[in-house]
N, C-alpha and C. Protein backbone atom coordinates (compact mmCIF):
# COMPACT_ATOMS: atom_id res chain seq x y z
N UNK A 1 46.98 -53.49 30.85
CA UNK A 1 47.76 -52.69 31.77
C UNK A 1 46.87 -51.52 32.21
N UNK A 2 46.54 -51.22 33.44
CA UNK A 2 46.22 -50.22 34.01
C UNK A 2 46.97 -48.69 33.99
N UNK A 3 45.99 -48.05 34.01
CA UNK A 3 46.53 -46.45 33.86
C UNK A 3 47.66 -45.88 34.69
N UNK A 4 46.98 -46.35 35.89
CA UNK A 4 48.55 -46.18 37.00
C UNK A 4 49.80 -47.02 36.94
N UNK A 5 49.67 -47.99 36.11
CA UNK A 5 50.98 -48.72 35.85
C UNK A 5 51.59 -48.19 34.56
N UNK A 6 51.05 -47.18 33.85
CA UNK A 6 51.44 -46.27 32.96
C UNK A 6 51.96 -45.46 33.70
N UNK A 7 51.18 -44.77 34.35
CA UNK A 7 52.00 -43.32 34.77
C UNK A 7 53.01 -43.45 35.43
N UNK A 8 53.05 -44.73 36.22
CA UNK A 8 54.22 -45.46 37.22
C UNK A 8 55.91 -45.49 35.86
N UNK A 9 55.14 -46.01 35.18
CA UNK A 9 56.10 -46.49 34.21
C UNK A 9 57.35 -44.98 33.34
N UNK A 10 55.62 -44.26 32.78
CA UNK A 10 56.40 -42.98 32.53
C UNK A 10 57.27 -41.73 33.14
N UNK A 11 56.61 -41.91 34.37
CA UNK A 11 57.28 -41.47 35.42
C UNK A 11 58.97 -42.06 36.06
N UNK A 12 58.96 -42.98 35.79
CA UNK A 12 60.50 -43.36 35.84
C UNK A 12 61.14 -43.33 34.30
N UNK A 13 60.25 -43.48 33.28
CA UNK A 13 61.05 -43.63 32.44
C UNK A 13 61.60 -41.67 32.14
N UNK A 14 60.63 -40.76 32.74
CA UNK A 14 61.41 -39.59 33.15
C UNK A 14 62.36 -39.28 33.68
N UNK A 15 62.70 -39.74 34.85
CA UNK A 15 63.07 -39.91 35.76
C UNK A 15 64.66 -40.66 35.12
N UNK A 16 64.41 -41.62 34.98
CA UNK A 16 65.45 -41.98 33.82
C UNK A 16 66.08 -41.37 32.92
N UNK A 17 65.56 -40.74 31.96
CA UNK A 17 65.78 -40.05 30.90
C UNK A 17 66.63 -38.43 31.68
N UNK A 18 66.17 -37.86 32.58
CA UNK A 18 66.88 -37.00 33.23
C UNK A 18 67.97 -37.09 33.89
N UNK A 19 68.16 -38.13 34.64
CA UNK A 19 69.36 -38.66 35.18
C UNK A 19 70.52 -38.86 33.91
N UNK A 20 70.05 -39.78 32.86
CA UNK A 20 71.07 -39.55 31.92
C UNK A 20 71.81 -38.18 31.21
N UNK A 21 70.63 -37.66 31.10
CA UNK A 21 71.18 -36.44 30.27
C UNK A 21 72.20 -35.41 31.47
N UNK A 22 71.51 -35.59 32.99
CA UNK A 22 72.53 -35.06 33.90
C UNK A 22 74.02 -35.38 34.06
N UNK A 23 74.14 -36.84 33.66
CA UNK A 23 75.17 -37.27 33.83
C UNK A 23 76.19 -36.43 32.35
N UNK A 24 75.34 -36.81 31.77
CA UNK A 24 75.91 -36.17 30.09
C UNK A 24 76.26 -34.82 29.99
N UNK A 25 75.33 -34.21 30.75
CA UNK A 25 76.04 -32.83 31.02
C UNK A 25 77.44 -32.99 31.70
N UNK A 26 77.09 -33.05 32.55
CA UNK A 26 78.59 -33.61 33.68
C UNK A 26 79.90 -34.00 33.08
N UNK A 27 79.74 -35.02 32.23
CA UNK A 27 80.39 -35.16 30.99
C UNK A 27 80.96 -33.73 30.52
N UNK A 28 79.71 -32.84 29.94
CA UNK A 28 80.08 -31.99 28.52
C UNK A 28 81.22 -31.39 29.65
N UNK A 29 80.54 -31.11 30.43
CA UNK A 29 81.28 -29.94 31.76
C UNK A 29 82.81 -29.90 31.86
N UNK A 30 83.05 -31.35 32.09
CA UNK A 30 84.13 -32.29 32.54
C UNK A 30 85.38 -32.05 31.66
N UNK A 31 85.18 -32.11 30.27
CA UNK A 31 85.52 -32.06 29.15
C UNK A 31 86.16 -30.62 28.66
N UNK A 32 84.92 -29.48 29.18
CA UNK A 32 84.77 -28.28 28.64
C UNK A 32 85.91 -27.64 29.21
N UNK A 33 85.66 -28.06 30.65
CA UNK A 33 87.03 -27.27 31.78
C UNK A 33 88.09 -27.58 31.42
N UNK A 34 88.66 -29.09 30.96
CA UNK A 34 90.08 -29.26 30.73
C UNK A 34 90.14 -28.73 29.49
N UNK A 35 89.71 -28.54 28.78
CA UNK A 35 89.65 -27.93 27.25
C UNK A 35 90.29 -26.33 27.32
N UNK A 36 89.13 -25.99 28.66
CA UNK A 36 89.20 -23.95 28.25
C UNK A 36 90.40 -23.93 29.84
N UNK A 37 91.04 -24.94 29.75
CA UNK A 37 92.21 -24.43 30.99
C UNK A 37 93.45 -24.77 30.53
N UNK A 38 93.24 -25.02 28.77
CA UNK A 38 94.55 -25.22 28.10
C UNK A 38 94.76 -24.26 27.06
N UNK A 39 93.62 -23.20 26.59
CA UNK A 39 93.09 -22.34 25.91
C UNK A 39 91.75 -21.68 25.63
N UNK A 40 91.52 -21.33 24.19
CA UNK A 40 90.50 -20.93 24.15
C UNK A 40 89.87 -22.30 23.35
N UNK A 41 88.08 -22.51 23.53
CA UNK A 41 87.69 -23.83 23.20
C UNK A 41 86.86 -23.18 22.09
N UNK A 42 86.66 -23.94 20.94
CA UNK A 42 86.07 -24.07 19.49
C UNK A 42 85.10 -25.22 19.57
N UNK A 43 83.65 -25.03 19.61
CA UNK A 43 82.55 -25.69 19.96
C UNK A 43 81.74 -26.08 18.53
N UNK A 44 81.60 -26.91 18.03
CA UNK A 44 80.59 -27.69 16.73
C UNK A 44 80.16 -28.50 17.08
N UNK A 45 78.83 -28.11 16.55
CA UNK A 45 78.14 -29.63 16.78
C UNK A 45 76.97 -29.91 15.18
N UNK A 46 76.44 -30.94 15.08
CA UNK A 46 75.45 -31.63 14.06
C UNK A 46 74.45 -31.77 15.36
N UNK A 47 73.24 -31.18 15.34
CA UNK A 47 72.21 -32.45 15.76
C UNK A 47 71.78 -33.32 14.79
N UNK A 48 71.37 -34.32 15.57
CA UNK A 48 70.22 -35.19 14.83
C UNK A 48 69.42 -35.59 15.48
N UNK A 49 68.43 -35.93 14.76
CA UNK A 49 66.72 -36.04 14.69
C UNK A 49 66.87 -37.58 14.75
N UNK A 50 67.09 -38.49 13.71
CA UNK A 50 66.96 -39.45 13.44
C UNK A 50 68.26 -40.56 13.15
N UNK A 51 69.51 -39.73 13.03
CA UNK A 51 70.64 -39.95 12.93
C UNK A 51 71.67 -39.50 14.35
N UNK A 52 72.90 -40.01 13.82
CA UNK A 52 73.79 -39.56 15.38
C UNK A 52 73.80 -38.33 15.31
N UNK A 53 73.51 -37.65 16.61
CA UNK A 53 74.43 -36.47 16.48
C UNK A 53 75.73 -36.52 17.01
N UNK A 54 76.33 -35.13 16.84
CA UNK A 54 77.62 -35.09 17.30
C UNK A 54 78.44 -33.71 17.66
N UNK A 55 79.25 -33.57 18.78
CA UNK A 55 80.08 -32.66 19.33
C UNK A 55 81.23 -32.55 19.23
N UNK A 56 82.00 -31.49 18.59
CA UNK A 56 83.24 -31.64 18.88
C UNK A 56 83.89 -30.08 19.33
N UNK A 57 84.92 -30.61 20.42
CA UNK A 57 85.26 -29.41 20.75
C UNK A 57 86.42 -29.01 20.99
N UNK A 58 87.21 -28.55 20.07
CA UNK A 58 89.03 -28.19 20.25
C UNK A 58 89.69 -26.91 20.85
N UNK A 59 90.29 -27.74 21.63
CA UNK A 59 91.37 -25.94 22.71
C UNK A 59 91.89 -25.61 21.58
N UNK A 60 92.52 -24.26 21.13
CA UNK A 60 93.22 -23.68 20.74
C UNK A 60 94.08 -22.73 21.57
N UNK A 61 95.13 -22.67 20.98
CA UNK A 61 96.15 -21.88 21.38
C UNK A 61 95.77 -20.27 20.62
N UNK A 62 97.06 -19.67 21.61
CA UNK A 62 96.76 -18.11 20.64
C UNK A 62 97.50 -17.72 19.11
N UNK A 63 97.68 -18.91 18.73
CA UNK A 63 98.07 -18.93 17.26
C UNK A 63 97.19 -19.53 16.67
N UNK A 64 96.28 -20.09 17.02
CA UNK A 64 95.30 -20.68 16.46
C UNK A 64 95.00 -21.83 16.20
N UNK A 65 96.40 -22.46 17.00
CA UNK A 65 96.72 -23.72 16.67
C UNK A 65 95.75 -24.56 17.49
N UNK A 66 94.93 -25.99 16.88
CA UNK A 66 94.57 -27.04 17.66
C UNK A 66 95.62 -27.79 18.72
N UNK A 67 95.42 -27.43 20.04
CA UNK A 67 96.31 -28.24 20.97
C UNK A 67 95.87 -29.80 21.56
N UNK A 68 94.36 -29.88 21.53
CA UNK A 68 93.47 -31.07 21.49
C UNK A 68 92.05 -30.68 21.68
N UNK A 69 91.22 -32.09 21.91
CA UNK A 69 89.98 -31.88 21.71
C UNK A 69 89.38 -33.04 22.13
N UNK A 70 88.07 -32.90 21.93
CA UNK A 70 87.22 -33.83 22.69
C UNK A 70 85.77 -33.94 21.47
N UNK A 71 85.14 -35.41 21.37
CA UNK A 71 83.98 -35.27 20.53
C UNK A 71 83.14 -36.13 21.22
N UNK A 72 81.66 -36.09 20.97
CA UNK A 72 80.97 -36.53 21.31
C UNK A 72 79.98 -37.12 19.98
N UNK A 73 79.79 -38.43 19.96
CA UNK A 73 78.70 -38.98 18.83
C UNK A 73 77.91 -40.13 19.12
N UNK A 74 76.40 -39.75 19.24
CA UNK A 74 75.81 -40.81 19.38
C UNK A 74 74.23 -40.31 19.57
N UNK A 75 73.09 -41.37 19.17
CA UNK A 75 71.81 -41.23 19.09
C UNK A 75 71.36 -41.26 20.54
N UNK A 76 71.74 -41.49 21.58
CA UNK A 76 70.89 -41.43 22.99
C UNK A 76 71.46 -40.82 23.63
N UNK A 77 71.48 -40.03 25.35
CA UNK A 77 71.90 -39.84 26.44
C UNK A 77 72.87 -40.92 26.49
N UNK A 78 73.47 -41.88 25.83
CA UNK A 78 74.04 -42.74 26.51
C UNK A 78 75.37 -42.65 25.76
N UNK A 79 75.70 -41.33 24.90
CA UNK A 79 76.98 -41.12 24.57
C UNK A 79 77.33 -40.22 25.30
N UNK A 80 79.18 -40.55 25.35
CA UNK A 80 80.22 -39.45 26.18
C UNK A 80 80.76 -39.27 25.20
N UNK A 81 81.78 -38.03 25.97
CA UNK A 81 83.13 -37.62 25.32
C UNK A 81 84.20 -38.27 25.52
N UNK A 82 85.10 -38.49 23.90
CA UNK A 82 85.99 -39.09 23.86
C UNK A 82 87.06 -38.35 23.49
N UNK A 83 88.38 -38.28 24.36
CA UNK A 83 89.41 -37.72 23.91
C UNK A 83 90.01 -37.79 22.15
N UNK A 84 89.98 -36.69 21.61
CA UNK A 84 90.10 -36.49 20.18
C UNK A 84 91.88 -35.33 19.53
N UNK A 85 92.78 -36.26 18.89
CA UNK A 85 93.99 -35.41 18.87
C UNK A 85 93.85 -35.02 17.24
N UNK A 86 93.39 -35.50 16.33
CA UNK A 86 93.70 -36.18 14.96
C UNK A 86 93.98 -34.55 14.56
N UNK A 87 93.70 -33.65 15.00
CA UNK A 87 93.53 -32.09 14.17
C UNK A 87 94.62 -31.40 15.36
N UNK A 88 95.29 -32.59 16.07
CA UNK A 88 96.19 -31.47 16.55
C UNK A 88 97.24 -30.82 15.67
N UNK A 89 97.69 -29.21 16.24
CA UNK A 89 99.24 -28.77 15.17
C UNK A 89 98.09 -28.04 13.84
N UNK A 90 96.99 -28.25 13.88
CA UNK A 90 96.33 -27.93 12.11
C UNK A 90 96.01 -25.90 13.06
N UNK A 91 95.78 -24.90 11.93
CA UNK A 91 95.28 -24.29 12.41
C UNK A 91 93.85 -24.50 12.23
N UNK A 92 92.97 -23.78 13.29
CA UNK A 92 91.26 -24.41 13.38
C UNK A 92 90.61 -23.45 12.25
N UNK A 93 91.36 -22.48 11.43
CA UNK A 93 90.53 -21.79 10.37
C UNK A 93 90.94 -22.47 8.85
N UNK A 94 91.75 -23.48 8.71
CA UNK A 94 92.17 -23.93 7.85
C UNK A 94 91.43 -25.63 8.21
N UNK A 95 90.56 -25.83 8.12
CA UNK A 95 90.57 -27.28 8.68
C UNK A 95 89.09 -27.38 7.93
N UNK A 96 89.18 -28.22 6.93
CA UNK A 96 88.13 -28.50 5.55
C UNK A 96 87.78 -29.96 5.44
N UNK A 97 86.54 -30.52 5.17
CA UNK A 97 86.10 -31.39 4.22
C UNK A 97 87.17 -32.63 3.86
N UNK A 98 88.05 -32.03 3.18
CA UNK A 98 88.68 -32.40 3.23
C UNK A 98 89.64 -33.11 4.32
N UNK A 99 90.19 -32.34 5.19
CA UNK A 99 91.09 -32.92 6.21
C UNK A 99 90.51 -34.08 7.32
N UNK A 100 88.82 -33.94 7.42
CA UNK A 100 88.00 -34.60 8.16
C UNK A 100 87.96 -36.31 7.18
N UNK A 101 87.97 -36.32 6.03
CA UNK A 101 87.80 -36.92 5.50
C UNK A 101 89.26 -37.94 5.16
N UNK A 102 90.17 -37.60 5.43
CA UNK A 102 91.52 -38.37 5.56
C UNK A 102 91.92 -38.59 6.86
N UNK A 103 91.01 -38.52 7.61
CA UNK A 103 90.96 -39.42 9.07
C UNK A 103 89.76 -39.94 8.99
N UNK A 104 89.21 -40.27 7.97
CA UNK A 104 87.76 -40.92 8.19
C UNK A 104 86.57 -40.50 8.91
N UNK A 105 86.68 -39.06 9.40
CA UNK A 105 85.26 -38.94 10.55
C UNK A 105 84.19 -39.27 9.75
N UNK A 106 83.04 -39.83 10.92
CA UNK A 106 81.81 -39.96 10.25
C UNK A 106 80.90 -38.69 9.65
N UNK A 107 80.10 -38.67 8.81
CA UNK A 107 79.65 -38.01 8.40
C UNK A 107 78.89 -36.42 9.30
N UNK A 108 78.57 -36.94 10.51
CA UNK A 108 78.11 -35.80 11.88
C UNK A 108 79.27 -35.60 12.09
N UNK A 109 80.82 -35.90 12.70
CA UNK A 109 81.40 -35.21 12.87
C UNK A 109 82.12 -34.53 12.02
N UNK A 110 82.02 -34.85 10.88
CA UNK A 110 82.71 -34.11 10.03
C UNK A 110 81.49 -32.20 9.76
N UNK A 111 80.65 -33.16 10.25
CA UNK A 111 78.98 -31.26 9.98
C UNK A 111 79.81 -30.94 11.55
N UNK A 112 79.82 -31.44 12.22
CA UNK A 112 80.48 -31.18 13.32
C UNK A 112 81.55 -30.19 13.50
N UNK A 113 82.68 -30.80 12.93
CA UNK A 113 83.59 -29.79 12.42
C UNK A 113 83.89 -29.06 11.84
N UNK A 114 82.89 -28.69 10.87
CA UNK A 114 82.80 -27.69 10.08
C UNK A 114 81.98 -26.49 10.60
N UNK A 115 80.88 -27.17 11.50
CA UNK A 115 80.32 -26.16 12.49
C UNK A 115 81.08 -25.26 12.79
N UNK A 116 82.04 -25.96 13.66
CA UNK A 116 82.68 -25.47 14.55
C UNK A 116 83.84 -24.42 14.01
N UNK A 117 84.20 -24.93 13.08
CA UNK A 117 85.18 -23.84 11.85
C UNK A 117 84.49 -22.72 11.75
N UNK A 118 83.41 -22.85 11.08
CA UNK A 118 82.40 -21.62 10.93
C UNK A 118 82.34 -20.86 12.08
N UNK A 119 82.03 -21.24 13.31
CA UNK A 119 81.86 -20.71 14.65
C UNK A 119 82.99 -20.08 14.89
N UNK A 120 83.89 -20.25 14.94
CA UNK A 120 85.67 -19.83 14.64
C UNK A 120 85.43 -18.73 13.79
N UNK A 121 85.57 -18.79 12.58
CA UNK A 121 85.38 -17.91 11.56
C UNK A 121 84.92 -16.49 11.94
N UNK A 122 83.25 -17.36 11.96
CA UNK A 122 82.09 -16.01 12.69
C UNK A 122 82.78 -14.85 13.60
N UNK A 123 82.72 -15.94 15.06
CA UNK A 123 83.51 -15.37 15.97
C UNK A 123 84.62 -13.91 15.73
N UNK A 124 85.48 -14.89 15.05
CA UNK A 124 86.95 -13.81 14.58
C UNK A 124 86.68 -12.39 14.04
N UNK A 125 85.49 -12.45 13.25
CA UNK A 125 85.50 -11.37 12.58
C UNK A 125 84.24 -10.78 13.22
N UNK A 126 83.92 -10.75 14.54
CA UNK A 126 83.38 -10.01 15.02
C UNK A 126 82.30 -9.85 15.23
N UNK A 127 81.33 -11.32 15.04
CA UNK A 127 79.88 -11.58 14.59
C UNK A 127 79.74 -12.20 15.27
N UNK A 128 78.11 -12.55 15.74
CA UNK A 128 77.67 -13.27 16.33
C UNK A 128 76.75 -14.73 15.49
N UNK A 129 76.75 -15.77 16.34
CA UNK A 129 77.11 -16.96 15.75
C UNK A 129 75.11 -17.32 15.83
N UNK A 130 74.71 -17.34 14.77
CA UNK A 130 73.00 -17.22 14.39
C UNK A 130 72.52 -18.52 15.28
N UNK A 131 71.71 -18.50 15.96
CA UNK A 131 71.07 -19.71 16.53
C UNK A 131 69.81 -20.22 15.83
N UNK A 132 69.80 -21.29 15.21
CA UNK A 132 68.82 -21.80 14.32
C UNK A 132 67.69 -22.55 16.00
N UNK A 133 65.98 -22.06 14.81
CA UNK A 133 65.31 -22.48 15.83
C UNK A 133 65.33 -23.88 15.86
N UNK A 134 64.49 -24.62 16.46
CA UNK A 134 64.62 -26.00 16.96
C UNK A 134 63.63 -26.55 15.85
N UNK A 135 62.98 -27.58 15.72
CA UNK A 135 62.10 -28.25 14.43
C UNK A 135 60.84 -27.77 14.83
N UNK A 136 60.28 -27.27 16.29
CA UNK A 136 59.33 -27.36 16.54
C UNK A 136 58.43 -25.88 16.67
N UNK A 137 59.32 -25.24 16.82
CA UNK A 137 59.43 -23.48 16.38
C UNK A 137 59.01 -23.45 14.79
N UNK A 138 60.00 -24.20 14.20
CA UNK A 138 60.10 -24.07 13.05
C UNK A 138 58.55 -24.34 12.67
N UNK A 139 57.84 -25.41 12.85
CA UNK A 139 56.43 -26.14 12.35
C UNK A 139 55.66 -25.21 12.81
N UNK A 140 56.01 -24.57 14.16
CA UNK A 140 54.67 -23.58 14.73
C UNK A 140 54.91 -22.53 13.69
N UNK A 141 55.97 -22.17 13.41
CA UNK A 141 55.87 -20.49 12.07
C UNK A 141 55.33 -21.10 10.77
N UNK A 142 55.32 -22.29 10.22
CA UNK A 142 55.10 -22.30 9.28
C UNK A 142 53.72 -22.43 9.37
N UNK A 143 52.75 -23.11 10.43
CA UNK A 143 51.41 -23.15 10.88
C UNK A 143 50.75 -22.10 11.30
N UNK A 144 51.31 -20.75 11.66
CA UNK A 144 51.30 -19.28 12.08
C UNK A 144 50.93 -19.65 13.21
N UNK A 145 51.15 -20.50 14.34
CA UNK A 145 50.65 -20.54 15.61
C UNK A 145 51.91 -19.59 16.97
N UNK A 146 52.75 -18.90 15.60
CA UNK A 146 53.50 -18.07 16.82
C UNK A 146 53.80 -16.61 15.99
């Protein structure tokens, strides 16, 4: 294979790869609006590296109550959001390990939801919610190249 049938190649497979994740935004977007036009929205997520990641994101009411929600899980651009009720009626500061686990979520959404508890939590009491660096930040500090 020739060099220009590489760059031909990588070049769409960019090209590709952007289009999906646009659409996926579009998605998160889609999701986000009907969410924060029924309340206030509670955002968790898991990445993964090598495993699924996953999103989940529940309206709340001003009692605190889960009114619904939306999650997202999967290893490529090629997952959406799926309408999610199972935590409706729960309040979102009471919602444990436990409760994820008697609806079966998978293991990311359950880091998922606990994220997102925490984020809740944080939030409430007046803090701001720590942004962990990315893996690649991380390798440059430990290499002192930043």
């Amino acid at each position: 294979m020739n060099i220009l049938a590489l760059g031909i190649l990588l070049l769409f497979a960019f090209i590709l790869q952007y289009l999906f994740t646009y659409i996926q935004m579009q998605s998160f977007n889609k999701h986000y609006r009907k969410l924060r036009n029924m309340g206030r929205v509670v955002i968790g997520r898991k990445k993964g590296l090598f495993r699924a990641g996953a999103i989940i994101m529940l309206a709340i009411d001003n009692k605190n109550k889960v009114i619904s929600g939306s999650t997202m899980q999967g290893v490529t651009v090629l997952a959406r959001f799926k309408n999610f009720d199972s935590f409706n009626g729960l309040d979102v500061g009471t919602i444990t390990e436990r409760d994820c686990k008697a609806i079966s979520l998978s293991k990311s959404l359950t880091m998922a939801t606990l994220d997102g508890v925490l984020n809740y939590k944080t939030v409430s009491r007046g803090e701001e919610i720590e942004i962990k660096p990315s893996p690649l930040v991380r390798l440059s500090k430990k290499l002192k190249l930043i």
